[in-house]
PDB file of N, CA and C in Angstrom:
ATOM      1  N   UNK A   1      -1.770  24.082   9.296  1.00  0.00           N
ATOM      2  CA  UNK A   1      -1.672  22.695   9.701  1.00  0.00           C
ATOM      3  C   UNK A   1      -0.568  22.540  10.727  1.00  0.00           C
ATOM      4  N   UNK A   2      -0.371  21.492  11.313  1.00  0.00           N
ATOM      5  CA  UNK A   2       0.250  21.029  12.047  1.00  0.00           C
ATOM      6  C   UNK A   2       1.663  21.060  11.915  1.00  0.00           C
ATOM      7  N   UNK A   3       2.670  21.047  12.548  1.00  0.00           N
ATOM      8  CA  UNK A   3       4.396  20.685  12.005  1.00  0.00           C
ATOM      9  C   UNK A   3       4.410  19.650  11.027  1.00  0.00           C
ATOM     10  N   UNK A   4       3.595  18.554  11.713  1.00  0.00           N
ATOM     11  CA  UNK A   4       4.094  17.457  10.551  1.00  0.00           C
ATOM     12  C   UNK A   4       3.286  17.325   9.992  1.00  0.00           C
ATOM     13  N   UNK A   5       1.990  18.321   9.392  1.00  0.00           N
ATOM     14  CA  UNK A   5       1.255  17.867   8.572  1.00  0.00           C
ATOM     15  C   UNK A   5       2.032  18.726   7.085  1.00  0.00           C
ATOM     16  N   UNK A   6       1.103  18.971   6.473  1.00  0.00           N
ATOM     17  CA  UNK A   6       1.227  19.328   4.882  1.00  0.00           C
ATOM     18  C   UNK A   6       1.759  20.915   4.845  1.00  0.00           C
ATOM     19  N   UNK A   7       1.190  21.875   4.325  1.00  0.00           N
ATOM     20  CA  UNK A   7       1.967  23.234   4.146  1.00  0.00           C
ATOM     21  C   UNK A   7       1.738  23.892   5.311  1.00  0.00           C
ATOM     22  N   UNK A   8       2.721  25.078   5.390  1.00  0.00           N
ATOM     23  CA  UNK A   8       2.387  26.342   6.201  1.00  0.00           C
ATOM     24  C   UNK A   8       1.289  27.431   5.429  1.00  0.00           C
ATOM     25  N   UNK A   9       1.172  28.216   6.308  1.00  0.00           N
ATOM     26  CA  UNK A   9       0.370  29.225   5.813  1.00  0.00           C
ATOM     27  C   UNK A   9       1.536  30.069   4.157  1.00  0.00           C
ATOM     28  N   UNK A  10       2.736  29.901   4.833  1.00  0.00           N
ATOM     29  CA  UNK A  10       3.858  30.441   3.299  1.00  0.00           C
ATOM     30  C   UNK A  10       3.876  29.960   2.353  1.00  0.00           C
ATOM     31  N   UNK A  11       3.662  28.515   2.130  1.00  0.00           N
ATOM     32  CA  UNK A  11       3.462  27.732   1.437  1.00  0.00           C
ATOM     33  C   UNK A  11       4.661  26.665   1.293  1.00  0.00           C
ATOM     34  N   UNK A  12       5.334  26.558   2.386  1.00  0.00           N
ATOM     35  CA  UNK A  12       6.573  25.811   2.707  1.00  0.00           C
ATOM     36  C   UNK A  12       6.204  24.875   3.682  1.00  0.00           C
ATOM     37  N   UNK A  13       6.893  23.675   3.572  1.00  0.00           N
ATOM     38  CA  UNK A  13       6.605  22.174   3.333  1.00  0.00           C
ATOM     39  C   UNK A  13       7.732  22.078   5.203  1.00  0.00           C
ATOM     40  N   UNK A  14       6.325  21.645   5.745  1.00  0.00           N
ATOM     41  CA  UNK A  14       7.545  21.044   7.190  1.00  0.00           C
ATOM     42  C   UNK A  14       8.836  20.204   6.716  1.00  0.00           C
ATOM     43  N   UNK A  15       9.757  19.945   7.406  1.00  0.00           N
ATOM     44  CA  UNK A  15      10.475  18.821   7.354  1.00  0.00           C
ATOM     45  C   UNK A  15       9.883  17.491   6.735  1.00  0.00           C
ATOM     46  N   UNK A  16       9.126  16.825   7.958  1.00  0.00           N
ATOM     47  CA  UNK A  16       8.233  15.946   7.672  1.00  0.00           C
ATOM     48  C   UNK A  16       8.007  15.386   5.824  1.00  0.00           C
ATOM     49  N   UNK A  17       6.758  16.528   6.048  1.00  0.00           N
ATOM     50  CA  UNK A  17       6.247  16.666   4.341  1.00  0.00           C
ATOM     51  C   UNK A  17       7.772  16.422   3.455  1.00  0.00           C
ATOM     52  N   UNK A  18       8.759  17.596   3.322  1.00  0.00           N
ATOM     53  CA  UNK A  18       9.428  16.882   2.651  1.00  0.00           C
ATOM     54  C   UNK A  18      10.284  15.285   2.235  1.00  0.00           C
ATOM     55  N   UNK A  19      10.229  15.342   3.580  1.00  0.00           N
ATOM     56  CA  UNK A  19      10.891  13.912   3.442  1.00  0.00           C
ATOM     57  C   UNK A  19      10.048  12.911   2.571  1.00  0.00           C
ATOM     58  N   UNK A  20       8.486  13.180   3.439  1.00  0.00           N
ATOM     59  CA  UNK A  20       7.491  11.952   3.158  1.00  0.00           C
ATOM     60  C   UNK A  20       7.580  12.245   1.161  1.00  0.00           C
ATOM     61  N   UNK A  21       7.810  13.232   0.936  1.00  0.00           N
ATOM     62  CA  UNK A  21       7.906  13.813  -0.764  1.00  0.00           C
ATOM     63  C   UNK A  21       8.942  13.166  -1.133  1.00  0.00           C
ATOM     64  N   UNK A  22      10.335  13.224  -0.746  1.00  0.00           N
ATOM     65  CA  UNK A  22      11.127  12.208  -1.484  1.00  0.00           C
ATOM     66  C   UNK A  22      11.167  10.937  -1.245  1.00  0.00           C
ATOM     67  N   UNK A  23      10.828  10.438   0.168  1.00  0.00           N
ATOM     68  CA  UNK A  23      10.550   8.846  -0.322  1.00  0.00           C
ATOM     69  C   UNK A  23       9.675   8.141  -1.036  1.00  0.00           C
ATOM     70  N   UNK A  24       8.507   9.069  -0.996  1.00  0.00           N
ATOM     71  CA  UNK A  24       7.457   8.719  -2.073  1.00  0.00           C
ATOM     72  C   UNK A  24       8.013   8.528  -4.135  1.00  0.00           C
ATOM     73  N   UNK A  25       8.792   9.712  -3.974  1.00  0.00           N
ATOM     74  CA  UNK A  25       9.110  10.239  -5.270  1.00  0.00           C
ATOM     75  C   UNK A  25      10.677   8.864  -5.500  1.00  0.00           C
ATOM     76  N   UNK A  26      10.883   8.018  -4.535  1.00  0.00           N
ATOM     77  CA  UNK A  26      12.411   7.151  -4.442  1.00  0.00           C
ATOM     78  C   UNK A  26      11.566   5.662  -5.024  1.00  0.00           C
ATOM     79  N   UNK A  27       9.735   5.459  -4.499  1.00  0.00           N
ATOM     80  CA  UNK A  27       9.771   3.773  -4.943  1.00  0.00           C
ATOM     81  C   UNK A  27       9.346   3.793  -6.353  1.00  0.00           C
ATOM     82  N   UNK A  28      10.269   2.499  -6.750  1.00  0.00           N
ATOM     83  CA  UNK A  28      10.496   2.647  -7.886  1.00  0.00           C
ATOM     84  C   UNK A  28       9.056   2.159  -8.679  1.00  0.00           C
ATOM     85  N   UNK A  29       9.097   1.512  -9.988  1.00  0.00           N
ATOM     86  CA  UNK A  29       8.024   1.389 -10.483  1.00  0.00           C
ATOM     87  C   UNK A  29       7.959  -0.262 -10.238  1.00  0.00           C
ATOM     88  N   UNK A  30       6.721  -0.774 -10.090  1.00  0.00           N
ATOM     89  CA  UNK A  30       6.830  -2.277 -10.098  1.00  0.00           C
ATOM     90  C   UNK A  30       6.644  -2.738  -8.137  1.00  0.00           C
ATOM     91  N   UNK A  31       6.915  -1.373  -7.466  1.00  0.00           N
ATOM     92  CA  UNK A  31       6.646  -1.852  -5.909  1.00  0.00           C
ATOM     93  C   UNK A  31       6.380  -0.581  -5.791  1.00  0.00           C
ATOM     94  N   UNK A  32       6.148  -0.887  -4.016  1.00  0.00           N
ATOM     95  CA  UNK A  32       4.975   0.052  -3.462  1.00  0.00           C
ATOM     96  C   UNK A  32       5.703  -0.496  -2.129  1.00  0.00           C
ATOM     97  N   UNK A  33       5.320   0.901  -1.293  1.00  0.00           N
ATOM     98  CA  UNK A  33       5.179   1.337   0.690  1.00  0.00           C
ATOM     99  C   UNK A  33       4.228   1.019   0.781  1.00  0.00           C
ATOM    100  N   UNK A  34       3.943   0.906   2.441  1.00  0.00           N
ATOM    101  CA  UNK A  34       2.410   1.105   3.210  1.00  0.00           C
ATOM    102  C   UNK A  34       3.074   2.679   3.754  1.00  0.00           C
ATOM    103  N   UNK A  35       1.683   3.367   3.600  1.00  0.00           N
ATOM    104  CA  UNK A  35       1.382   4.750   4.419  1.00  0.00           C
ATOM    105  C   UNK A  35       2.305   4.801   5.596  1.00  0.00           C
ATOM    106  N   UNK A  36       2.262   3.969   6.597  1.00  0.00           N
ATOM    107  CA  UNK A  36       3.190   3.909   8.044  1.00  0.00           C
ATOM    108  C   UNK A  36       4.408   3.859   7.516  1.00  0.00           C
ATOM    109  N   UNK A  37       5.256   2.909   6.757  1.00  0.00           N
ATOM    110  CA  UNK A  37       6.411   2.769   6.097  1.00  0.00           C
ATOM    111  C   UNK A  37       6.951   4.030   5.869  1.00  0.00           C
ATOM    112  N   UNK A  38       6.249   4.675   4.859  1.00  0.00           N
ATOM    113  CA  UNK A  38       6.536   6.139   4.507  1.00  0.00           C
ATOM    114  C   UNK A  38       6.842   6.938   5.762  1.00  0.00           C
ATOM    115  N   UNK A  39       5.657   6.788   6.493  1.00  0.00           N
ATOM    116  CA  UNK A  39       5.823   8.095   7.679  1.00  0.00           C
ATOM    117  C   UNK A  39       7.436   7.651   8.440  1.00  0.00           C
ATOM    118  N   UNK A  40       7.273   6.379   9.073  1.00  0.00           N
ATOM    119  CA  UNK A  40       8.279   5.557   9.601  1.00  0.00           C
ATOM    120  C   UNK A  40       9.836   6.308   8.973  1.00  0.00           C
ATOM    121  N   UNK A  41      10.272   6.108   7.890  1.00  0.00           N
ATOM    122  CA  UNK A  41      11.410   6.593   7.317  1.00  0.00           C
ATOM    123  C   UNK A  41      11.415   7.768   7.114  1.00  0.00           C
ATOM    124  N   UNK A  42      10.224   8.819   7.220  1.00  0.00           N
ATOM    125  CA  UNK A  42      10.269   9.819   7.504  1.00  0.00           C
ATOM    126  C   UNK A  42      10.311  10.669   8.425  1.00  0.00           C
ATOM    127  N   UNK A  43      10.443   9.769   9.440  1.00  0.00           N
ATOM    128  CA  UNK A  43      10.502  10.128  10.624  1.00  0.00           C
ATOM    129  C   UNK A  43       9.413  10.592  11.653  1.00  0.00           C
ATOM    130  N   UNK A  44       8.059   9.982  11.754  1.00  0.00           N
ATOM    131  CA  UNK A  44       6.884   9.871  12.131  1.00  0.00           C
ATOM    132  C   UNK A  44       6.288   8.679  11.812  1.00  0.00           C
ATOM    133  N   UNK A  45       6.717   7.484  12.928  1.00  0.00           N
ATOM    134  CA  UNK A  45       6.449   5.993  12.797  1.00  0.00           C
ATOM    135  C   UNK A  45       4.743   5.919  13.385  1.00  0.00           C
ATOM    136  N   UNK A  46       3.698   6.978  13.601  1.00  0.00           N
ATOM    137  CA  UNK A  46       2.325   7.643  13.915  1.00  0.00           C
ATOM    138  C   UNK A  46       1.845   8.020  13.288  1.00  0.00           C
ATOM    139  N   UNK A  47       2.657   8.154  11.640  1.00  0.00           N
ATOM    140  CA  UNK A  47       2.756   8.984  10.814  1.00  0.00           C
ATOM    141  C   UNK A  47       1.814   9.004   9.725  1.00  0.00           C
ATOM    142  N   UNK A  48       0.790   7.671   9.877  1.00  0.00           N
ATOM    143  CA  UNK A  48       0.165   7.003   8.341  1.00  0.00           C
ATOM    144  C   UNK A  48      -0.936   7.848   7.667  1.00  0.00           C
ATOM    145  N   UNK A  49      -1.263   8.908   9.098  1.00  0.00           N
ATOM    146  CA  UNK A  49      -2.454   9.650   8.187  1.00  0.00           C
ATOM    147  C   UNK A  49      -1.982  10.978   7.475  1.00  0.00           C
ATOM    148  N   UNK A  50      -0.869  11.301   7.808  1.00  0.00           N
ATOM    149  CA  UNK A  50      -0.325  12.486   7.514  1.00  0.00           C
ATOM    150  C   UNK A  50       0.252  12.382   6.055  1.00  0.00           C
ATOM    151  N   UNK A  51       1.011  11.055   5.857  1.00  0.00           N
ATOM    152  CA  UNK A  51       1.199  10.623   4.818  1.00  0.00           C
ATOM    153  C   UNK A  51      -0.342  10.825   3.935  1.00  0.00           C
ATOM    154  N   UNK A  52      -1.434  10.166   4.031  1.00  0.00           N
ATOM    155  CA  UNK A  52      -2.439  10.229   3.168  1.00  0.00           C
ATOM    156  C   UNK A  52      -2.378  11.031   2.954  1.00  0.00           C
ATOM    157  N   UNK A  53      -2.812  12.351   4.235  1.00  0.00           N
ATOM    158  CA  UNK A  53      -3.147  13.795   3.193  1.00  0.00           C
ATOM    159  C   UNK A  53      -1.978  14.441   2.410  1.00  0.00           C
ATOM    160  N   UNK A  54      -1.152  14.372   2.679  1.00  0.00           N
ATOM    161  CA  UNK A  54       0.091  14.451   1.948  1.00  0.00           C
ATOM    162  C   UNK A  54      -0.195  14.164   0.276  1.00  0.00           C
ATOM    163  N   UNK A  55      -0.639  12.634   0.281  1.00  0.00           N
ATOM    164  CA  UNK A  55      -0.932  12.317  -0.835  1.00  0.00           C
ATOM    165  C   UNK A  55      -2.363  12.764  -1.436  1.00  0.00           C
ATOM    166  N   UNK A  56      -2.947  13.230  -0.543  1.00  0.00           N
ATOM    167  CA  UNK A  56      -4.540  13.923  -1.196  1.00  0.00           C
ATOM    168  C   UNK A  56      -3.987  15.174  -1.626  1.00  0.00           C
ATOM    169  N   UNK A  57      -2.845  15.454  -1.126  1.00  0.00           N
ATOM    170  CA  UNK A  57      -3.151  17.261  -1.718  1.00  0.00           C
ATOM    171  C   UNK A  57      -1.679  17.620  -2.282  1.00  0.00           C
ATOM    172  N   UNK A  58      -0.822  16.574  -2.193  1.00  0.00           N
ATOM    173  CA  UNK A  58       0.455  17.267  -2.802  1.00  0.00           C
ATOM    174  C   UNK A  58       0.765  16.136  -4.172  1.00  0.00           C
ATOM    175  N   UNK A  59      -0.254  15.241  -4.562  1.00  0.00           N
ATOM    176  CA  UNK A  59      -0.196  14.353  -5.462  1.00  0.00           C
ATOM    177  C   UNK A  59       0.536  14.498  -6.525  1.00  0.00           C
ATOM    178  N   UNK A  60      -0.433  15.327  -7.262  1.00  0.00           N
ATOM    179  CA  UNK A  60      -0.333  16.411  -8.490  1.00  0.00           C
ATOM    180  C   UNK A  60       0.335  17.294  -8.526  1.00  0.00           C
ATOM    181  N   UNK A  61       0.309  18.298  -7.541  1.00  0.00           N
ATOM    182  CA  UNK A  61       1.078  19.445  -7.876  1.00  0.00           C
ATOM    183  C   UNK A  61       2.601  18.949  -7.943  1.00  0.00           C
ATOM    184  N   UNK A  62       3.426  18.366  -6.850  1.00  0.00           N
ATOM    185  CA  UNK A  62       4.445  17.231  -6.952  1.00  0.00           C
ATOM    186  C   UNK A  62       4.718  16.449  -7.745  1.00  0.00           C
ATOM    187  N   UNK A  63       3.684  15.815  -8.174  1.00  0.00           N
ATOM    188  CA  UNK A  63       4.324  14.949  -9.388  1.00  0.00           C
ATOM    189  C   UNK A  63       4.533  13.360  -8.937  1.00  0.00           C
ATOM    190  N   UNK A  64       3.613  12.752  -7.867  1.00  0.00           N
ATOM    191  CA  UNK A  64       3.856  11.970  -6.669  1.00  0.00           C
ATOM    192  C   UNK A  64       3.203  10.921  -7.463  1.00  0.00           C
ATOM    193  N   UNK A  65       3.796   9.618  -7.634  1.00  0.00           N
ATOM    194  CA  UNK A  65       3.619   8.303  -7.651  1.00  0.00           C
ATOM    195  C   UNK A  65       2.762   7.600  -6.854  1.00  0.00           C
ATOM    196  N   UNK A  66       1.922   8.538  -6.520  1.00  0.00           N
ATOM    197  CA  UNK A  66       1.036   7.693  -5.294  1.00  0.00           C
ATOM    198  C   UNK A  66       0.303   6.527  -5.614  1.00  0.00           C
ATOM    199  N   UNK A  67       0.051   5.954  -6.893  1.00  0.00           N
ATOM    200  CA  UNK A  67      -0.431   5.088  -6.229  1.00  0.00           C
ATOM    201  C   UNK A  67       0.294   3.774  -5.994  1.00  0.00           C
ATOM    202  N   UNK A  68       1.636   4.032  -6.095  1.00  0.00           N
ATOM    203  CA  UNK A  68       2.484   2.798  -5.094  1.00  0.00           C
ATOM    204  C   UNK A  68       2.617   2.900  -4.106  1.00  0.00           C
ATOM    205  N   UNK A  69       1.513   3.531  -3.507  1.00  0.00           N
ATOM    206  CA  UNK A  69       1.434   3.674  -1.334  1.00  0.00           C
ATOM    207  C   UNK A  69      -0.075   2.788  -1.537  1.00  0.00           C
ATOM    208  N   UNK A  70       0.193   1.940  -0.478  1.00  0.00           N
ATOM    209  CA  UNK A  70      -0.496   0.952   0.171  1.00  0.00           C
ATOM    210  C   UNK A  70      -0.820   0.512   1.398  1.00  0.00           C
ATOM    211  N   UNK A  71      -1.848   0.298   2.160  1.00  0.00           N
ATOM    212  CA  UNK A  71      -2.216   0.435   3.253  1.00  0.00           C
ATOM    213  C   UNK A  71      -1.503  -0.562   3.753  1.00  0.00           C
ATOM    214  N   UNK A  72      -1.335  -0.683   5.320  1.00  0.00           N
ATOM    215  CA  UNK A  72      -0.656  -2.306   5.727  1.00  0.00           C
ATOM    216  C   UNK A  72      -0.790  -3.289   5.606  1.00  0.00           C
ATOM    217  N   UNK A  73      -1.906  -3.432   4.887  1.00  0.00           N
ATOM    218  CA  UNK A  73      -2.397  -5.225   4.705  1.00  0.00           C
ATOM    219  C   UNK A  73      -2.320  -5.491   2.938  1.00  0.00           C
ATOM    220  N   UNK A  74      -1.589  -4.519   2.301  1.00  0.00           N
ATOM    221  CA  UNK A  74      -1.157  -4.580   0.676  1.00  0.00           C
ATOM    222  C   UNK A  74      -2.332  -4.332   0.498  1.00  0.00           C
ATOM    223  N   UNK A  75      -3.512  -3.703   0.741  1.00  0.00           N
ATOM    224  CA  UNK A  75      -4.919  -3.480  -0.100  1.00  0.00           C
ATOM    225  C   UNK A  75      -4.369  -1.799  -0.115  1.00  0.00           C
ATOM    226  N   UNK A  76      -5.663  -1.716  -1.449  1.00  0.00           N
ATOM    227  CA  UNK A  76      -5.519  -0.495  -2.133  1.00  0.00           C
ATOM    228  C   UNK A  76      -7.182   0.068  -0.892  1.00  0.00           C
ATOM    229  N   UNK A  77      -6.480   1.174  -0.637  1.00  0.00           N
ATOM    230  CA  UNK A  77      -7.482   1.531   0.346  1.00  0.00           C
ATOM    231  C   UNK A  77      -8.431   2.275   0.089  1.00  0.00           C
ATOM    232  N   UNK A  78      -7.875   3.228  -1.507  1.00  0.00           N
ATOM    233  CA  UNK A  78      -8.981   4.372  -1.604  1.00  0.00           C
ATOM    234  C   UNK A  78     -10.510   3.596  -1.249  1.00  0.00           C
ATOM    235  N   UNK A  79     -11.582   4.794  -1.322  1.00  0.00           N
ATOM    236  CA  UNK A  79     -12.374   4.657  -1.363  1.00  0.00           C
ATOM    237  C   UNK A  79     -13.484   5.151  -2.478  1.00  0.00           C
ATOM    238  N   UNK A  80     -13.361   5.590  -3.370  1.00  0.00           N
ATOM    239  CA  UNK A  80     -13.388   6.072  -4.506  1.00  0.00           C
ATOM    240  C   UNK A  80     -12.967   5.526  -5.617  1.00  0.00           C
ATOM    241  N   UNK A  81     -14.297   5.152  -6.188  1.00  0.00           N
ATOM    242  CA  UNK A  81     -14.456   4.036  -7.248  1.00  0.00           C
ATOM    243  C   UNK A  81     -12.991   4.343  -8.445  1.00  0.00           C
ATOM    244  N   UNK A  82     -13.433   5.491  -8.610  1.00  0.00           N
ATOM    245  CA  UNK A  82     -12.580   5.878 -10.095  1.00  0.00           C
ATOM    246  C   UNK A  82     -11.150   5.580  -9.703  1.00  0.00           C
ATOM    247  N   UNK A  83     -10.843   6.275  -8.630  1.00  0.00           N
ATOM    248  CA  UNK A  83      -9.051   6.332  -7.865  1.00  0.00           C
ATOM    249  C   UNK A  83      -8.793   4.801  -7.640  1.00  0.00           C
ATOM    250  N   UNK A  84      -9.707   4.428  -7.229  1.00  0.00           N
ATOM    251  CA  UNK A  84      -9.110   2.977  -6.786  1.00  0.00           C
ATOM    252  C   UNK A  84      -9.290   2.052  -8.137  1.00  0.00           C
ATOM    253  N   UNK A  85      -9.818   2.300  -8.946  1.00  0.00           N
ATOM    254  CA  UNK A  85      -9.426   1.557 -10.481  1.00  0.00           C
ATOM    255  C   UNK A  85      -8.170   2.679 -11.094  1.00  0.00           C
ATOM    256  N   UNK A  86      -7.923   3.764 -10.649  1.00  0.00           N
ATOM    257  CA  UNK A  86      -6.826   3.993 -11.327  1.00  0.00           C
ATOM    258  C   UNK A  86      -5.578   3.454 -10.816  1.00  0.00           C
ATOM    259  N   UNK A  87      -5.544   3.245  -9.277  1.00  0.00           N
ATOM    260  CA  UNK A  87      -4.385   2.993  -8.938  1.00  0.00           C
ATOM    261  C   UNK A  87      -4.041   1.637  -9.118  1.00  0.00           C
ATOM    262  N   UNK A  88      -5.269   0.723  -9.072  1.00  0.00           N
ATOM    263  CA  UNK A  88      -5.384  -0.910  -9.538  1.00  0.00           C
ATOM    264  C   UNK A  88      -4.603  -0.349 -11.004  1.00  0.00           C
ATOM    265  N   UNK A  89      -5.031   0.135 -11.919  1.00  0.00           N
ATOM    266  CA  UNK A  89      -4.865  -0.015 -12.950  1.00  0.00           C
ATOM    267  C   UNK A  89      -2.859   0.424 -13.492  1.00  0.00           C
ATOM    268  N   UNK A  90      -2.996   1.536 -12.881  1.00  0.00           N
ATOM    269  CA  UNK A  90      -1.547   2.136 -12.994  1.00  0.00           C
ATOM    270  C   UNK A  90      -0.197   0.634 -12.285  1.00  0.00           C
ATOM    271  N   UNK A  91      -0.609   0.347 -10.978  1.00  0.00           N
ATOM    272  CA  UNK A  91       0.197  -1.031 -10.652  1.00  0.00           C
ATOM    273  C   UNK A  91       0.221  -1.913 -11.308  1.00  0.00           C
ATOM    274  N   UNK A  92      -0.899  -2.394 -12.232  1.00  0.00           N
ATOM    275  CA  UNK A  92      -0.816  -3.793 -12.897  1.00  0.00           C
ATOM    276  C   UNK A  92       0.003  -3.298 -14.346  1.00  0.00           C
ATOM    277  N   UNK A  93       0.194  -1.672 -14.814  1.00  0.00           N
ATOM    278  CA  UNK A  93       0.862  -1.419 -15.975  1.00  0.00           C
ATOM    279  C   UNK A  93       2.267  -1.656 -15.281  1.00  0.00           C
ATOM    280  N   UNK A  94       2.780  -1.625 -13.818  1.00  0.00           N
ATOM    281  CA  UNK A  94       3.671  -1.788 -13.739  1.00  0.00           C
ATOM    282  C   UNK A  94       4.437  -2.970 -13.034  1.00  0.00           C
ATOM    283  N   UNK A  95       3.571  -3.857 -13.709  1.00  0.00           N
ATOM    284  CA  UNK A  95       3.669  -5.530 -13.444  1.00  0.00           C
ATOM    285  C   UNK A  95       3.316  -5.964 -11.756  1.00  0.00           C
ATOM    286  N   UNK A  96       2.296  -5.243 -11.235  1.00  0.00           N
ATOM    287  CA  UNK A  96       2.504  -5.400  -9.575  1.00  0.00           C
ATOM    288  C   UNK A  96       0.670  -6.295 -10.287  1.00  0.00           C
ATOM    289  N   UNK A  97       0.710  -7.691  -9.412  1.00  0.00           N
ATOM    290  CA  UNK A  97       0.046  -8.303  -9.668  1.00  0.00           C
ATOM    291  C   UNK A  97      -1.336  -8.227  -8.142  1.00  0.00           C
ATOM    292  N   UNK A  98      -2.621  -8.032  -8.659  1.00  0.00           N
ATOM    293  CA  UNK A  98      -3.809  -7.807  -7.509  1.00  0.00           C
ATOM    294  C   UNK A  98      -4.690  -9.083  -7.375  1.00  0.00           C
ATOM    295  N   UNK A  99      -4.908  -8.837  -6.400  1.00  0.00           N
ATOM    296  CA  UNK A  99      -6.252 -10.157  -6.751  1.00  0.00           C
ATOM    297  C   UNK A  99      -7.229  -9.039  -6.784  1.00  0.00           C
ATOM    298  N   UNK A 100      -8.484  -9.502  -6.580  1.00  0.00           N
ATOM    299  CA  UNK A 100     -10.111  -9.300  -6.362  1.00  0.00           C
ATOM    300  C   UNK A 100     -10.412  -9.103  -5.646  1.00  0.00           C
ATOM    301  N   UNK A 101     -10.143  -8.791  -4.454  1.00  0.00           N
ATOM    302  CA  UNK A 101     -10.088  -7.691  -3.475  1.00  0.00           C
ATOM    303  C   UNK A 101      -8.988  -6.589  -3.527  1.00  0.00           C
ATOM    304  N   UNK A 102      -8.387  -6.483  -4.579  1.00  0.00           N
ATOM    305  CA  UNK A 102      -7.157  -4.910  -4.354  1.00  0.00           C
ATOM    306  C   UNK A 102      -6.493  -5.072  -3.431  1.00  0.00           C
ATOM    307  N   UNK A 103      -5.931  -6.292  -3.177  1.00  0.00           N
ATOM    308  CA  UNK A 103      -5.042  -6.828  -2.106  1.00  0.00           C
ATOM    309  C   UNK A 103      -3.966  -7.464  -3.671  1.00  0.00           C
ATOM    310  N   UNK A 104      -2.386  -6.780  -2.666  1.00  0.00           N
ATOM    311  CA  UNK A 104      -1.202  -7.398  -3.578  1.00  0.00           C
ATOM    312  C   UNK A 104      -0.490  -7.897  -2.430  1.00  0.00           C
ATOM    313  N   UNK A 105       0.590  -8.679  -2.603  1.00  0.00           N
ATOM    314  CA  UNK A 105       1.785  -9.364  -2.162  1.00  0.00           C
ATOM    315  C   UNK A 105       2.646  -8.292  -1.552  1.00  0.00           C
ATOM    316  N   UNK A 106       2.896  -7.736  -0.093  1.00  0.00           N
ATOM    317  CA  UNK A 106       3.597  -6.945   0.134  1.00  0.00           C
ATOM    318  C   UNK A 106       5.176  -7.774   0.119  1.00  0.00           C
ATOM    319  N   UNK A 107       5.171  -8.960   0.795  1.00  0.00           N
ATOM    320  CA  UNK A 107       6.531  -9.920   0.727  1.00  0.00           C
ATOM    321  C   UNK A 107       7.180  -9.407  -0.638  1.00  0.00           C
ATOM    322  N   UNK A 108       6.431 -10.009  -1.497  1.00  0.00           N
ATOM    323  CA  UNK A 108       7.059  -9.554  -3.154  1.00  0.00           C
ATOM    324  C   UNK A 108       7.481  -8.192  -3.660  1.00  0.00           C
ATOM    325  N   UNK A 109       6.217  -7.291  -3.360  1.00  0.00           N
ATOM    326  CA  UNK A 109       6.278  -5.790  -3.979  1.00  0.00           C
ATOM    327  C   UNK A 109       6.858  -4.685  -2.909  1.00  0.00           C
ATOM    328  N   UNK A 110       7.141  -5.287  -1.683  1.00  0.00           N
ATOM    329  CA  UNK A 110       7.507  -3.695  -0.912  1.00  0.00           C
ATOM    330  C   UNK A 110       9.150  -3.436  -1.123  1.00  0.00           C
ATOM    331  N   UNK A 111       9.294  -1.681  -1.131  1.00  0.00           N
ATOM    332  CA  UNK A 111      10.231  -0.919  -0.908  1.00  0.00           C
ATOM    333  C   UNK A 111      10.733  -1.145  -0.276  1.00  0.00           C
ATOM    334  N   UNK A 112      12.048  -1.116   0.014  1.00  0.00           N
ATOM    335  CA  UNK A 112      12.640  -0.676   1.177  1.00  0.00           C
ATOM    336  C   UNK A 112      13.762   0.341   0.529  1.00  0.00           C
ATOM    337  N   UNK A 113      13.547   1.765   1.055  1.00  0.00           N
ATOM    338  CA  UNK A 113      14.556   2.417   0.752  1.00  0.00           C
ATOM    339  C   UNK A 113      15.430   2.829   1.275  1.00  0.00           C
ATOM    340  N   UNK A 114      16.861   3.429   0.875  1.00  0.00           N
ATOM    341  CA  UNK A 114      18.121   3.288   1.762  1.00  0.00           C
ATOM    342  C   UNK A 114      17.989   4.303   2.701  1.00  0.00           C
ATOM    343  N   UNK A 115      18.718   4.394   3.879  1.00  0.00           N
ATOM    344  CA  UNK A 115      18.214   4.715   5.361  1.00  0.00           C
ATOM    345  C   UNK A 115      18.597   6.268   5.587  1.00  0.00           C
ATOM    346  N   UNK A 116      19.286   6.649   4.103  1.00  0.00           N
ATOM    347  CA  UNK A 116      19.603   8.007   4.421  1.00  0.00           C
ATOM    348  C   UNK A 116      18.433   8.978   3.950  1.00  0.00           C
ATOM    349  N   UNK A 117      17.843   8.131   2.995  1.00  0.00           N
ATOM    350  CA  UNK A 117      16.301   9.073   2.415  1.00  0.00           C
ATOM    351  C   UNK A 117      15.156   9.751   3.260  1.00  0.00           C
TER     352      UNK A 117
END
């Protein structure tokens, strides 16, 4: 992959990737980023798709909170029935309130994390 995408062929994590790994692993429970946000403080403000796959493939093995990443308009973007009721489901255990379209309150619920992360 790319510098700023996901692993090397060694299995070591660009810059990038790491970062986008600890700010992910920094929002707390109860709020949520948008994808760009993430990349943005990670230093790739271009950054929103890299972030996804990030989160498609380093989810699990990481240990990644993903589903408090949110697209820019506070909707839950998956596309995948099951994922997108899990991540609906996992936010509302952590008091983040949805409507009926999988659209939340970014004013209310977004991160902002401190500028050294």
């Amino acid at each position: 992959m790319g510098s700023a995408g996901g692993t090397s062929g060694s299995g070591l994590h660009s810059p990038f990737t790491r970062r986008a790994v600890a700010i992910i692993r920094s929002i707390p429970e109860g709020s949520v980023m948008t994808y760009g946000q993430v990349a943005a403080c990670a230093g790739s403000p271009r950054g929103a798709r890299q972030v996804v796959r990030i989160l498609h493939s380093l989810s699990q093995k990481e240990q990644l909170p993903w589903h408090r990443v949110v697209n820019a308009k506070g909707e839950i973007a998956l596309q995948d029935s099951e994922a997108r009721y899990m991540q609906e489901h996992y936010l509302r255990e952590e008091g983040v309130e949805i409507d009926r379209q999988g659209r939340l309150d970014l004013a209310c619920y977004r991160y902002e994390p401190a500028p050294e992360l």
